[in-house]
Structure formats: structure tokens, C-alpha cells
Protein backbone atom coordinates (compact mmCIF):
# COMPACT_ATOMS: atom_id res chain seq x y z
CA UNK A 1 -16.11 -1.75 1.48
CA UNK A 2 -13.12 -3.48 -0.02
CA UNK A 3 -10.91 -0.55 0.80
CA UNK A 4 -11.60 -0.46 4.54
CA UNK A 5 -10.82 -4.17 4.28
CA UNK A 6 -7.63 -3.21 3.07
CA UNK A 7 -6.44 -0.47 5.06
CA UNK A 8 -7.55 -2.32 8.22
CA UNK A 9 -5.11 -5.52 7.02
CA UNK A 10 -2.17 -2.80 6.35
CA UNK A 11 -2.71 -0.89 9.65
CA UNK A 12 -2.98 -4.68 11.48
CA UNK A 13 0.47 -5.26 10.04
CA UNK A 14 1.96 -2.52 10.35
CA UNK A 15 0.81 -2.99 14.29
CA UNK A 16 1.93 -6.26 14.26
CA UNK A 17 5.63 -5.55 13.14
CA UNK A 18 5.74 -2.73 15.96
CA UNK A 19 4.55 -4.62 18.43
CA UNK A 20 6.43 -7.67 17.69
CA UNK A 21 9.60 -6.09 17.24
CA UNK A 22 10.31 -3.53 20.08
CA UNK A 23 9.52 -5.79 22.74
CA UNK A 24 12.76 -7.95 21.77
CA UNK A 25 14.57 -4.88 21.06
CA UNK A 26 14.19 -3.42 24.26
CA UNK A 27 14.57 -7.20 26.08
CA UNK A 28 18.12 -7.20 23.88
CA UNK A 29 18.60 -3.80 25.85
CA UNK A 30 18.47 -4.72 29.01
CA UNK A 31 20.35 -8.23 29.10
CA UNK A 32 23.49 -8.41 30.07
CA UNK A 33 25.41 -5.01 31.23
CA UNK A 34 22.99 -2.93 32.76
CA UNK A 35 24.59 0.16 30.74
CA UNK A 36 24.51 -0.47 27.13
CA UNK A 37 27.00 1.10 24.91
CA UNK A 38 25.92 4.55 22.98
CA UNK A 39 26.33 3.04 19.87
CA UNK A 40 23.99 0.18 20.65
CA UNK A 41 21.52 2.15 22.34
CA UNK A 42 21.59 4.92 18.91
CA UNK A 43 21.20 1.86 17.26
CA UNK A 44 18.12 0.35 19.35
CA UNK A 45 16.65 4.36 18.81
CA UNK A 46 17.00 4.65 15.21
CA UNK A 47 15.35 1.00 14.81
CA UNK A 48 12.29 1.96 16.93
CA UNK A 49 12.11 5.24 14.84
CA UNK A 50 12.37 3.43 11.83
CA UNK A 51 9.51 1.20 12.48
CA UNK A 52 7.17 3.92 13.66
CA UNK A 53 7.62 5.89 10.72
CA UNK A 54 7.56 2.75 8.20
CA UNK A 55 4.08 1.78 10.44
CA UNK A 56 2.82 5.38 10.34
CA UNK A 57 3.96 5.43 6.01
CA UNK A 58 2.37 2.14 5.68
CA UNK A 59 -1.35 3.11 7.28
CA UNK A 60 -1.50 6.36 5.53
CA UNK A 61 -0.37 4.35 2.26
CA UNK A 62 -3.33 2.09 2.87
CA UNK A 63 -5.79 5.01 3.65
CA UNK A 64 -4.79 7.00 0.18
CA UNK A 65 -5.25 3.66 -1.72
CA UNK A 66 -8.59 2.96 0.07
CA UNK A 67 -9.51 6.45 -0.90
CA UNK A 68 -8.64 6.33 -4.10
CA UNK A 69 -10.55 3.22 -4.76
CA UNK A 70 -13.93 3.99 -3.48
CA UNK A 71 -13.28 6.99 -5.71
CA UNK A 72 -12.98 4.83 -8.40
CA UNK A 73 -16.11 2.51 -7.54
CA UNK A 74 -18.05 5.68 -7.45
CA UNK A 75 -17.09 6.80 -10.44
């Protein structure tokens, strides 16, 4: 029970920095200039990839550890 706990408050997280965080990225992409500079726009795409993967690394982080621990309750 106390592993579900915990890989539902990692996957929250890991939601919550996603969906905080490319909303303002793509909002910084579209002020101003309505064409952005390559460079800034690789940048705004590697960011975004970045935090899917880190999300993605940080709910199947959780799930192992979960696992691992109700292995370890049940002996």
C-alpha cells in the first residue's frame, strides 16, 4: 500500500513539472517576433524533450521502487 502511495506522489510530480513548465515555454515562444530564431526554438525542443523523458525516468523509477518494496513486505 505504501508503494502505490509513493509512485502516485512521483508520477503527480513528475506531471506537475510538465505541465507547469511547457505552458510558459511555449507562451515564451510565441511573444514577441512571430518567427523565433532556430536556436531558440532547438532550445524550447530539447527542454520539452528533456522533461518528458526526466517525467517518463521519474514514474518508472517510482514503479521499480514500489515493486521492489512490496517485494520486500512480502518477504
Amino acid at each position: 500500500m505504501l508503494g502505490i502511495v509513493f509512485v502516485t506522489m512521483r508520477v503527480a510530480l513528475a506531471q506537475t513539472i510538465v505541465g507547469t513548465a511547457m505552458p510558459r515555454l511555449v507562451a515564451a515562444g510565441q511573444r514577441g517576433d512571430a518567427m523565433m530564431h532556430p536556436a531558440r526554438m532547438a532550445l524550447v525542443d530539447s527542454i520539452h524533450i528533456e522533461l518528458v523523458v526526466a517525467a517518463r525516468a521519474s514514474a518508472l523509477s517510482a514503479m521499480g521502487a514500489a515493486e521492489r518494496f512490496d517485494d520486500h513486505l512480502r518477504g
